[in-house]
N, C-alpha and C. Protein backbone atom coordinates (compact mmCIF):
# COMPACT_ATOMS: atom_id res chain seq x y z
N UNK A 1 -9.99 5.90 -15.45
CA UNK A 1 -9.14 5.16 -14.52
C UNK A 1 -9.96 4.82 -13.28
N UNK A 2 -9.76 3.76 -12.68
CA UNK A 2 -10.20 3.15 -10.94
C UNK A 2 -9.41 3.39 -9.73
N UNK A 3 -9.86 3.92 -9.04
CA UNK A 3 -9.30 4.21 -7.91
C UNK A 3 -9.68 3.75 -6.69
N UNK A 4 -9.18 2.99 -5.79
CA UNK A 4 -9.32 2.78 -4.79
C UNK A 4 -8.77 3.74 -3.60
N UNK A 5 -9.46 4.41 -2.65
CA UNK A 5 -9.23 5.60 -1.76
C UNK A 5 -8.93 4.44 -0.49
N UNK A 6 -7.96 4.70 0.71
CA UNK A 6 -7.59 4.55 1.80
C UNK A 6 -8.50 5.01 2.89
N UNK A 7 -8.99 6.63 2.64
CA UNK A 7 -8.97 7.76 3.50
C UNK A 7 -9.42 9.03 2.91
N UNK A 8 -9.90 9.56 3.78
CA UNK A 8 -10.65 10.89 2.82
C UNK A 8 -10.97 11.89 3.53
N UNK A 9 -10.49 11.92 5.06
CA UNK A 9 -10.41 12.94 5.97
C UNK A 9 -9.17 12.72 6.87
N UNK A 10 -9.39 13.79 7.60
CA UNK A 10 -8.11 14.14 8.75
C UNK A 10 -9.10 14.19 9.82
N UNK A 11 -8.15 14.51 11.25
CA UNK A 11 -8.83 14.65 12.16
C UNK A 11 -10.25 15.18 12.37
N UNK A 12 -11.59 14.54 13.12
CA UNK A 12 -12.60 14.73 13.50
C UNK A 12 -12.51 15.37 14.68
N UNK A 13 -12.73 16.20 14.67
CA UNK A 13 -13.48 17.16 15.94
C UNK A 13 -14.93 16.86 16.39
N UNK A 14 -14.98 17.42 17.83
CA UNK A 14 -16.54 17.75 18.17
C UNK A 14 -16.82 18.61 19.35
N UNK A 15 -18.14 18.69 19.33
CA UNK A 15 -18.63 19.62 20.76
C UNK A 15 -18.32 19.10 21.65
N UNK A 16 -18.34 17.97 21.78
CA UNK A 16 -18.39 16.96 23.29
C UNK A 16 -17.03 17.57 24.10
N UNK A 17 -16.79 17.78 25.26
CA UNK A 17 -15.33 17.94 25.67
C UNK A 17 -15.50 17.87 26.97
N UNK A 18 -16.23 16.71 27.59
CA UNK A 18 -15.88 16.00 28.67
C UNK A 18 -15.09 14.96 28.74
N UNK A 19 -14.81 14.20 29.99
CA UNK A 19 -13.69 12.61 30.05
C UNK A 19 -14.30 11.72 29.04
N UNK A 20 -13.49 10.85 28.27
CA UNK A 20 -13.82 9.87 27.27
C UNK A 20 -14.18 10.71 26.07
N UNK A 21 -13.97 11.93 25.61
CA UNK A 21 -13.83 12.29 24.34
C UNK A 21 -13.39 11.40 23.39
N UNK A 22 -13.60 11.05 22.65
CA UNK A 22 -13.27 10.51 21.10
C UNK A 22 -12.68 11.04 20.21
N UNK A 23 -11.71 10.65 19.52
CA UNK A 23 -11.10 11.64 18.11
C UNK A 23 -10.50 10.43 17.10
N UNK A 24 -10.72 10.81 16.37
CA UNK A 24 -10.22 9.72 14.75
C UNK A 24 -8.97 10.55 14.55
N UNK A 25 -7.79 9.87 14.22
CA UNK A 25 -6.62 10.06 13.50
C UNK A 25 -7.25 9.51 12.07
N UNK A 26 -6.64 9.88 10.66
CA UNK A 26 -6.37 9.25 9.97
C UNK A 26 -4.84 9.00 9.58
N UNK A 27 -4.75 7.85 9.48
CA UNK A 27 -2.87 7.76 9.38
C UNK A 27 -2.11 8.54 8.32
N UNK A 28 -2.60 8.58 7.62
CA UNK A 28 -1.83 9.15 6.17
C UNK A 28 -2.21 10.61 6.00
N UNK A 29 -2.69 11.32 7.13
CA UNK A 29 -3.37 12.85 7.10
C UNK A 29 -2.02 13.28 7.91
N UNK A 30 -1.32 12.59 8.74
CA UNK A 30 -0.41 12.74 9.17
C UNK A 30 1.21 12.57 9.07
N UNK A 31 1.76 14.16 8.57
CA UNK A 31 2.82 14.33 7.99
C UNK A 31 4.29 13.96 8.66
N UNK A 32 3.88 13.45 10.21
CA UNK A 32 5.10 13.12 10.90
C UNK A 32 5.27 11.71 10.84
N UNK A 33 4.14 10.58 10.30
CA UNK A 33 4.09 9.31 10.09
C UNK A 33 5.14 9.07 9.04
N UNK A 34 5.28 9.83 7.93
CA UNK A 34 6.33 9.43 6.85
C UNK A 34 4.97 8.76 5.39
N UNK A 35 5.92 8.79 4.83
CA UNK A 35 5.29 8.76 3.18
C UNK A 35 4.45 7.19 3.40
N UNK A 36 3.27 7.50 3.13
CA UNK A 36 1.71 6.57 3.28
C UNK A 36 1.19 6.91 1.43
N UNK A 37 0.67 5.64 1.51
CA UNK A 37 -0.45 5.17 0.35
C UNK A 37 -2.33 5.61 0.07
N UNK A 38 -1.62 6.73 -0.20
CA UNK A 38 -3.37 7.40 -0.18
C UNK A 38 -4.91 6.34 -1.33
N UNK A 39 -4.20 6.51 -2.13
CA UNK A 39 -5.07 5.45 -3.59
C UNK A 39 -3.94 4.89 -4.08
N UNK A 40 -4.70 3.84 -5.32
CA UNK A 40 -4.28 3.14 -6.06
C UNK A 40 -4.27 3.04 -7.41
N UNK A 41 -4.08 2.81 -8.44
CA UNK A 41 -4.80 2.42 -10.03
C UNK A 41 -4.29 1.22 -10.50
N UNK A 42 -4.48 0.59 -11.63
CA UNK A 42 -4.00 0.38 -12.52
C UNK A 42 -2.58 0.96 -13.05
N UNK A 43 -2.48 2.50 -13.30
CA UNK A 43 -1.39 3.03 -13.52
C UNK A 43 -0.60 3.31 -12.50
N UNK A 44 -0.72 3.04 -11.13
CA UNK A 44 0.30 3.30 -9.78
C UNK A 44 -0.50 3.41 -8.34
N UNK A 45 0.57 4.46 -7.63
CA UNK A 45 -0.19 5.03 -6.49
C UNK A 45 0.08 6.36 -6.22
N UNK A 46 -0.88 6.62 -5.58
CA UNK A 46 -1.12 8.09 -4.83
C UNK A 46 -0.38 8.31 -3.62
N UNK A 47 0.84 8.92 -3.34
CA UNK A 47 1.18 9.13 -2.12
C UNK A 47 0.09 10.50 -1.16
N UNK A 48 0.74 10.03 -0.14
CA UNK A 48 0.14 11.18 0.95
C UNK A 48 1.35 12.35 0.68
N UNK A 49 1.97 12.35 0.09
CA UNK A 49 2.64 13.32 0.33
C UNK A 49 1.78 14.49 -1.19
N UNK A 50 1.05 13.95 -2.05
CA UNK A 50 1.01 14.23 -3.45
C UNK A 50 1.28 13.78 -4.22
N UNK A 51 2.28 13.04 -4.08
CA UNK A 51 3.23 12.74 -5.16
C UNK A 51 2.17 11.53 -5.96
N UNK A 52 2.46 11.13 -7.14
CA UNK A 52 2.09 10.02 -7.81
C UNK A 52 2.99 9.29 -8.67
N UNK A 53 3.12 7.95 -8.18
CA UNK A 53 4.32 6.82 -8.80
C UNK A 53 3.40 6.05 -9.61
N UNK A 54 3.91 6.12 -11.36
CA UNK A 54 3.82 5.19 -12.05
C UNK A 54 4.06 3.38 -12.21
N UNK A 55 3.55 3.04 -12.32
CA UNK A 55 4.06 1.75 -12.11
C UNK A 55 4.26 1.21 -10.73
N UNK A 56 4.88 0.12 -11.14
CA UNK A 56 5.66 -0.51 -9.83
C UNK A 56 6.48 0.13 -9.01
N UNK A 57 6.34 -0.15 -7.71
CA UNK A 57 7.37 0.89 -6.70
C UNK A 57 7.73 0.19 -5.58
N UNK A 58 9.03 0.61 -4.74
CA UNK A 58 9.52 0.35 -3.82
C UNK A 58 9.01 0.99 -2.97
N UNK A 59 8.27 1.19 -1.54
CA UNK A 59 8.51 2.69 -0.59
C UNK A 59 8.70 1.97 1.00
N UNK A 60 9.22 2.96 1.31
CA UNK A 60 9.97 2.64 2.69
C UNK A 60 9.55 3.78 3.47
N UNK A 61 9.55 3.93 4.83
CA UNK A 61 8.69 5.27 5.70
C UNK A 61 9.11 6.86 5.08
N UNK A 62 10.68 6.87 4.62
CA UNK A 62 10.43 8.09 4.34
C UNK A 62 11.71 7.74 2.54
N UNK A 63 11.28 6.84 1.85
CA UNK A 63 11.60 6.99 0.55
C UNK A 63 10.97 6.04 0.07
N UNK A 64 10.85 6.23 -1.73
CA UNK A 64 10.05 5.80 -2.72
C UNK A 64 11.02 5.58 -3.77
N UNK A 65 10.74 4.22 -4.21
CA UNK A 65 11.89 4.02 -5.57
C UNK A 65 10.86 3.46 -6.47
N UNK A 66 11.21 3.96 -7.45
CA UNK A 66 10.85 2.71 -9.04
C UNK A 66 11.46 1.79 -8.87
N UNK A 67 10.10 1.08 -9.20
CA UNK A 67 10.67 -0.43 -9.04
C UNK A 67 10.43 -1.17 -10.27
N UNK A 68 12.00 -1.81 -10.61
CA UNK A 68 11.82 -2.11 -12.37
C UNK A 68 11.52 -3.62 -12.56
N UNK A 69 9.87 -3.81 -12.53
CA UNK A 69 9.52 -5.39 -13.01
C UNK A 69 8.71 -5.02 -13.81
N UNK A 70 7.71 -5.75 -14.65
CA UNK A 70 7.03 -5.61 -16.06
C UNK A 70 5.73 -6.02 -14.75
N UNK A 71 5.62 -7.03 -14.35
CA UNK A 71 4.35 -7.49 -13.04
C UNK A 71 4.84 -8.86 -12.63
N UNK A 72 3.45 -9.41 -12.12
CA UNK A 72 3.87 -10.83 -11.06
C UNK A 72 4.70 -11.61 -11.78
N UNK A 73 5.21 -11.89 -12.52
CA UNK A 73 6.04 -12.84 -13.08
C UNK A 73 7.74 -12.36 -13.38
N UNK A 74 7.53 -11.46 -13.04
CA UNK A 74 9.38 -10.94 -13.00
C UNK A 74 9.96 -10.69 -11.78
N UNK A 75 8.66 -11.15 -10.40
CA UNK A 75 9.37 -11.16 -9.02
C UNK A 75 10.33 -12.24 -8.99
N UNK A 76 11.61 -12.32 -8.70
CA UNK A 76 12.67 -12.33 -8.23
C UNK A 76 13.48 -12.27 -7.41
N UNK A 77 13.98 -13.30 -7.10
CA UNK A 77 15.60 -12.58 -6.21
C UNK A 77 15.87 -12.11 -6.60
N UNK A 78 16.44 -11.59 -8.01
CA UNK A 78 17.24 -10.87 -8.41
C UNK A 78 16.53 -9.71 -8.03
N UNK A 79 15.10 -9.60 -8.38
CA UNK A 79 14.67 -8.23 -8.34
C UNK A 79 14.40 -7.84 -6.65
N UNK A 80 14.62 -8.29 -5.96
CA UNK A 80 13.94 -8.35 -4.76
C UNK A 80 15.53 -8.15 -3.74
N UNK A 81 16.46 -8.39 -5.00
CA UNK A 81 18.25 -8.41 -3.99
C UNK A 81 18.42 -7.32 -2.98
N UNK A 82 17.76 -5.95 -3.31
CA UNK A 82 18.13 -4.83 -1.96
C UNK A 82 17.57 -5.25 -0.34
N UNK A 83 16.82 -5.99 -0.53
CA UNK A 83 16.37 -6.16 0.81
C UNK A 83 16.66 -6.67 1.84
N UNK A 84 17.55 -7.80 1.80
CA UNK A 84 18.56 -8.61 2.22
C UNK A 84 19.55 -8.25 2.93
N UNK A 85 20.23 -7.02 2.02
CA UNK A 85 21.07 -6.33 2.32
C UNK A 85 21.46 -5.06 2.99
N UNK A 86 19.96 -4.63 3.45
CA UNK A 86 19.92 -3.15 4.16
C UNK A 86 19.86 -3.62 5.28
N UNK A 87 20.73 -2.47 6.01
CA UNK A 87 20.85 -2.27 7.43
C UNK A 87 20.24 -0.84 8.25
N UNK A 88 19.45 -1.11 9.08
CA UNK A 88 19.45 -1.97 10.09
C UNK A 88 18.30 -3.04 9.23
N UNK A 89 18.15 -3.96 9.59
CA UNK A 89 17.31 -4.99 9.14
C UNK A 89 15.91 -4.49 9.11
N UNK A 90 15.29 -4.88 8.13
CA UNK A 90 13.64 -4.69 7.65
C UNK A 90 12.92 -5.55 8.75
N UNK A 91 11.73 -4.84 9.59
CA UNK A 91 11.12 -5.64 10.40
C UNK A 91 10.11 -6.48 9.88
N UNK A 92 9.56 -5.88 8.74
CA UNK A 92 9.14 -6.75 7.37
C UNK A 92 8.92 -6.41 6.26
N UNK A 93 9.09 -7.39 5.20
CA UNK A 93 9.18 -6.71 3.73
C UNK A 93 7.39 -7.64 3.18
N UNK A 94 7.08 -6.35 2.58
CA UNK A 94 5.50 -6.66 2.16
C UNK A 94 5.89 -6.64 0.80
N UNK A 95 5.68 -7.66 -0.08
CA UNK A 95 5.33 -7.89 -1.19
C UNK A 95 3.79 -7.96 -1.57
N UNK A 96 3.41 -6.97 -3.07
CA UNK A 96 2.16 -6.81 -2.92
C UNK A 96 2.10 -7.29 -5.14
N UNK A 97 1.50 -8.39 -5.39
CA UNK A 97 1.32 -8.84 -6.37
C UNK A 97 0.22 -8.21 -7.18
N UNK A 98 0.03 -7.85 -8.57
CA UNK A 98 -0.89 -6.94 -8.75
C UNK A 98 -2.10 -8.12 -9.61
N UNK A 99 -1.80 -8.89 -9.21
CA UNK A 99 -2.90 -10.05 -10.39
C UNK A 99 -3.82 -11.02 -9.08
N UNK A 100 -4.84 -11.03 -9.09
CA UNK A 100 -5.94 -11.64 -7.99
C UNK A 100 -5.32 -13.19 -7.66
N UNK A 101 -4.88 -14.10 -8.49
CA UNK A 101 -4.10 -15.51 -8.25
C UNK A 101 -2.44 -15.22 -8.89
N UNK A 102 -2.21 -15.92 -7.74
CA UNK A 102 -0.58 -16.12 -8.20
C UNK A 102 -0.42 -17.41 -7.88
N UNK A 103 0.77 -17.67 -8.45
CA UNK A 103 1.55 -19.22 -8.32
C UNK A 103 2.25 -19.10 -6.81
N UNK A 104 1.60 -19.40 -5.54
CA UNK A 104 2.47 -19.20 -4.42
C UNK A 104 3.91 -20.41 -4.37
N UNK A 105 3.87 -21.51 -4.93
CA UNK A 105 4.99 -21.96 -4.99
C UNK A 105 6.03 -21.25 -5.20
N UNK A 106 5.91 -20.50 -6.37
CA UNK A 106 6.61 -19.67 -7.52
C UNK A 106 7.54 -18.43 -5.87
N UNK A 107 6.13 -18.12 -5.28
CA UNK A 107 6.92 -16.80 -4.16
C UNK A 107 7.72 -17.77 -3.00
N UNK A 108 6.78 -18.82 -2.43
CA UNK A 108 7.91 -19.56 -1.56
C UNK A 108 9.45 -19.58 -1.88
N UNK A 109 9.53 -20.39 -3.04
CA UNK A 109 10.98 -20.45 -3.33
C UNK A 109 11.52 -19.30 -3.31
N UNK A 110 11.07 -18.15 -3.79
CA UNK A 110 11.97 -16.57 -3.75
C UNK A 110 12.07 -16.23 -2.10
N UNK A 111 11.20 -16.99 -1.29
CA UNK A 111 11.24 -15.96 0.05
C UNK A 111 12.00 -17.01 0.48
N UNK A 112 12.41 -18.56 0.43
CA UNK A 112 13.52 -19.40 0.79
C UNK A 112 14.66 -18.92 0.67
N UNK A 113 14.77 -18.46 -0.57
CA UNK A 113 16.41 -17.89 -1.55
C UNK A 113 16.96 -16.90 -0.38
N UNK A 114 15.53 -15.78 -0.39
CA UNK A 114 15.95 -14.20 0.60
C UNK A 114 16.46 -14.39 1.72
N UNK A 115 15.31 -15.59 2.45
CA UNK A 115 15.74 -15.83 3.66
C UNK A 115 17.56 -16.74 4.28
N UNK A 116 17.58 -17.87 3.18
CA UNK A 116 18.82 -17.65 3.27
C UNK A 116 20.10 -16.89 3.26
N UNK A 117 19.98 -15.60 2.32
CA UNK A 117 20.67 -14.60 2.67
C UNK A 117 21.16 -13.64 3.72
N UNK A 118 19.55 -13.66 4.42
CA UNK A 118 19.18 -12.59 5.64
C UNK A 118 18.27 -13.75 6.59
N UNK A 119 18.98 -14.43 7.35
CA UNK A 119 17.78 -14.90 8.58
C UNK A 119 17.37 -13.84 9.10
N UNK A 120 15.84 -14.80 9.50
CA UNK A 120 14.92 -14.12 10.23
C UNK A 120 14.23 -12.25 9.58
N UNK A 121 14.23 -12.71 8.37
CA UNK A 121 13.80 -11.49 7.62
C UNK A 121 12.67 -12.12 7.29
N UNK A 122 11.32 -11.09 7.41
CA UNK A 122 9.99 -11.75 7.38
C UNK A 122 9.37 -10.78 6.18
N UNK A 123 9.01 -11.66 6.00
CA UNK A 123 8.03 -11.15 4.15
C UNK A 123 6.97 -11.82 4.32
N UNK A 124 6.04 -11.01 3.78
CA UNK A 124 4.84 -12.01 4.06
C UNK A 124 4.10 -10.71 2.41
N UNK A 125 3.85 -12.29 1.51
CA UNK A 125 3.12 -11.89 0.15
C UNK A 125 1.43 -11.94 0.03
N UNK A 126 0.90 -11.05 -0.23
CA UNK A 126 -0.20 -10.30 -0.15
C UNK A 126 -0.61 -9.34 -1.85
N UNK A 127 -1.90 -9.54 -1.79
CA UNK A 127 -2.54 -8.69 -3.09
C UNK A 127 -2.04 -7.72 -2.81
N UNK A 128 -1.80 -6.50 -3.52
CA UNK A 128 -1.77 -5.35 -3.62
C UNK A 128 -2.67 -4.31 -2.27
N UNK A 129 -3.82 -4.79 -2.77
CA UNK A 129 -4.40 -3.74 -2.08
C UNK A 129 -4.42 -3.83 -0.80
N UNK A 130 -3.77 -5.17 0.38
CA UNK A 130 -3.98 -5.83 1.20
C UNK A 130 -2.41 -5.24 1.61
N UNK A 131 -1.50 -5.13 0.72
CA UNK A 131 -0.43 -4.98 1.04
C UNK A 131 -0.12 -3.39 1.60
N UNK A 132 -0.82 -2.73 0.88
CA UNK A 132 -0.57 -1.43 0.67
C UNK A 132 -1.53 -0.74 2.28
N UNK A 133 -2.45 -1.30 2.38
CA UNK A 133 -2.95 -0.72 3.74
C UNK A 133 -2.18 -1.21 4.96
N UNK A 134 -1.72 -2.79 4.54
CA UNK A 134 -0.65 -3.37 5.99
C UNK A 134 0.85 -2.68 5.83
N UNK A 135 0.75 -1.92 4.60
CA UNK A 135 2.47 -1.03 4.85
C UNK A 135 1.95 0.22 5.70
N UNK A 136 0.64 0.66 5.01
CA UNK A 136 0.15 1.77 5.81
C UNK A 136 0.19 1.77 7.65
N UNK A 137 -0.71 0.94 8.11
CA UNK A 137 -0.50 0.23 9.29
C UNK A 137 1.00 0.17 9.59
N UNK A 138 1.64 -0.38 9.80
CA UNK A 138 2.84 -1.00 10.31
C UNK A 138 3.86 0.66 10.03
N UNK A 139 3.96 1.22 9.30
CA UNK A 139 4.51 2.41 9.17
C UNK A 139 4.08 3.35 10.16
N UNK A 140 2.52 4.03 10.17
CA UNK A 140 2.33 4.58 11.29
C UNK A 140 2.64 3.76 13.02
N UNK A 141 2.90 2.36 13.06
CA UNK A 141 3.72 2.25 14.08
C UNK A 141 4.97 2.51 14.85
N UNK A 142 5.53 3.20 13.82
CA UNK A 142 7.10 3.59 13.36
C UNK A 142 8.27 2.30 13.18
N UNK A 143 7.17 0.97 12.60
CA UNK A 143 8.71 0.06 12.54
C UNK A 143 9.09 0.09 11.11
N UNK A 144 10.31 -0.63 10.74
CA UNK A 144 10.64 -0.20 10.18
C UNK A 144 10.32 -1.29 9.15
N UNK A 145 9.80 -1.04 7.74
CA UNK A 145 8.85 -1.53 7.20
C UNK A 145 9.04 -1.15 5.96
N UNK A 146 9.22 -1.99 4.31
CA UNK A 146 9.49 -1.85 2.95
C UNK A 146 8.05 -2.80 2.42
N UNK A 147 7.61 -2.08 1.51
CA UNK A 147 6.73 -2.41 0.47
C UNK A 147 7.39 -2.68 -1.34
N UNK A 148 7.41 -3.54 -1.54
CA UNK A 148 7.26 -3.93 -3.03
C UNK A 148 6.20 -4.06 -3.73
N UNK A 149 5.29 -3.12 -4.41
CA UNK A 149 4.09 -3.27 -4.75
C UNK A 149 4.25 -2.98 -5.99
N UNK A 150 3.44 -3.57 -6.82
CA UNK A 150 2.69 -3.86 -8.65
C UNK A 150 1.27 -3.24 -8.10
N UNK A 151 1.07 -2.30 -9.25
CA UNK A 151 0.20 -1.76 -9.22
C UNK A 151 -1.26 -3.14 -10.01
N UNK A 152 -2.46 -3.12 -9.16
CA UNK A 152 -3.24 -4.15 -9.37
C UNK A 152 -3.83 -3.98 -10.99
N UNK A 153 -3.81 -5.43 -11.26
CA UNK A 153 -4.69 -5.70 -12.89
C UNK A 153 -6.24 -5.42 -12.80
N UNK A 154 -6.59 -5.79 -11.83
CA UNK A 154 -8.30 -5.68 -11.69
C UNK A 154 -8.45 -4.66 -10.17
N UNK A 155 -9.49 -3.74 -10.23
CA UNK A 155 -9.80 -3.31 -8.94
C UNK A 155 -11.14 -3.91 -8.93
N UNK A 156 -11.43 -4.21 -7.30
CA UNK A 156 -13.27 -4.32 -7.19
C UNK A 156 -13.66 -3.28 -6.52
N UNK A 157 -14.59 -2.69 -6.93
CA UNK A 157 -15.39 -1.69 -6.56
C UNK A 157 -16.82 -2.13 -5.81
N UNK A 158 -17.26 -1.46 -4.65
CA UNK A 158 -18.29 -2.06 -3.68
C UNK A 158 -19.35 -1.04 -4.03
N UNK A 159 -20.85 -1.59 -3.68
CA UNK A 159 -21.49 -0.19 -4.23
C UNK A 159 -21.39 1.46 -3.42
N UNK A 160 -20.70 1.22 -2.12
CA UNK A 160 -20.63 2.08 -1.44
C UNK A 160 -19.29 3.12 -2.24
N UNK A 161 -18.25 2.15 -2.23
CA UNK A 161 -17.31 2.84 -3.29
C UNK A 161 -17.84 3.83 -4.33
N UNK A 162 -18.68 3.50 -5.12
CA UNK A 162 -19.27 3.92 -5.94
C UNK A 162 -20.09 5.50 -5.50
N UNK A 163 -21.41 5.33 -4.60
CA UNK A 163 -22.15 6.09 -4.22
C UNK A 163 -21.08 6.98 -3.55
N UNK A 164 -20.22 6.82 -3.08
CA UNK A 164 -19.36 7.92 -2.28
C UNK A 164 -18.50 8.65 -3.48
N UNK A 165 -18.26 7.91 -4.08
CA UNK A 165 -17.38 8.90 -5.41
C UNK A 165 -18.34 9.39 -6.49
N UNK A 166 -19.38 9.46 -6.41
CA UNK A 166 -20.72 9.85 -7.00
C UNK A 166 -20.93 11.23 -6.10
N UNK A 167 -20.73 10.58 -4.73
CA UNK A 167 -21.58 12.11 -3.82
C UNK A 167 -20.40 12.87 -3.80
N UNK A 168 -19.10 12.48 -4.12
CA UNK A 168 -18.02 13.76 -3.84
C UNK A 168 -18.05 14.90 -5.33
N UNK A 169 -18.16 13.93 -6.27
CA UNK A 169 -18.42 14.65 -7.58
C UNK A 169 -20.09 15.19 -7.51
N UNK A 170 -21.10 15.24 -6.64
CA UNK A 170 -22.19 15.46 -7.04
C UNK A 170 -22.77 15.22 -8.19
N UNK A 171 -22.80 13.76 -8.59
CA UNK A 171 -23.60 13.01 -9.21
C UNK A 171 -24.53 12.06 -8.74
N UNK A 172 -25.07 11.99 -7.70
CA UNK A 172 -25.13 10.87 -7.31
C UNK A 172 -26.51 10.88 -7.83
N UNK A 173 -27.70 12.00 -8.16
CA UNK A 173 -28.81 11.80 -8.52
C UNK A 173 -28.59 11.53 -10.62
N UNK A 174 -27.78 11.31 -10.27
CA UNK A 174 -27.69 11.53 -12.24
C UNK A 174 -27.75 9.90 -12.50
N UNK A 175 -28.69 9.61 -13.88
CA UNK A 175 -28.94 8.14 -14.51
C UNK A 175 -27.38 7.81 -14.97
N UNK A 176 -26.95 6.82 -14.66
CA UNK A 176 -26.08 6.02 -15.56
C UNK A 176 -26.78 5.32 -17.08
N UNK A 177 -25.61 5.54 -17.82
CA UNK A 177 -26.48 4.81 -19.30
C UNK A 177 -26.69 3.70 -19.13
């Protein structure tokens, strides 16, 4: 399986502890932010909490639903109807498509349909993996923020990707065939 990682530490410390100290948060190391997107696959995602969702999923700051589409071609109003309808209103709904091209006509008309239901409800459709770090983001802001994500058809892998998941497994001096 392929995995795409978010994050791979928590807070940095150091000696330094004069004015202008420095410190890294990582967002999803942090359990008061609410349920964050650690990795990805083919077969789902990795929450920060542990957890791992098969397939397609709904998640919202502090819940996670199955979300029942087959992939990009069964997005829907129909499938997309809860969003419209929750209160207090979504400050935005991230749709995250799991296939590298989509038919954006095809999403306009669905985000016309929504928006007539719910003015001023903002969706904004995005790859997967694009989606899943801007739910990350916007969640640790504390607004209030829903993801619809398909788990992606293709991942790309960078060579750094690579050499870093090589040096965590201590392979990195070993020949590939």
């Amino acid at each position: 399986k392929k995995w795409m990682c978010f994050s791979t530490s928590s807070s940095l410390k150091s000696a330094y502890d004069s004015d202008g100290k420095t410190t890294v948060t990582m967002l999803n190391q942090e359990p008061n932010l609410g349920i964050m997107i650690n990795t990805f696959s083919q077969a789902g995602f990795r929450l920060n909490n542990g957890m791992f969702v098969i397939g397609p999923m709904i998640i919202f700051p502090k819940t996670v639903l199955s979300w029942n589409v087959e992939g990009d071609n069964d997005i829907s109003e129909k499938s997309l109807v809860l969003f419209p309808m929750l209160e207090p209103r979504l400050d935005i709904l991230l749709i995250g498509y799991g296939r590298t091209t989509v038919d954006r006509s095809k999403f306009d008309q669905i985000v016309m349909k929504l928006r007539r239901r719910r003015k001023h409800l903002n969706i904004e459709i995005l790859p997967t993996e694009k989606a899943a770090t801007t739910y990350n983001f916007i969640a640790a802001e504390g607004r209030f923020v829903a993801a619809a994500l398909i788990p992606p058809v293709e991942i790309s892998f960078y060579e750094e990707d690579l050499a870093l998941s090589k040096l965590k497994r201590k392979e990195l001096y070993t020949l590939d065939d």
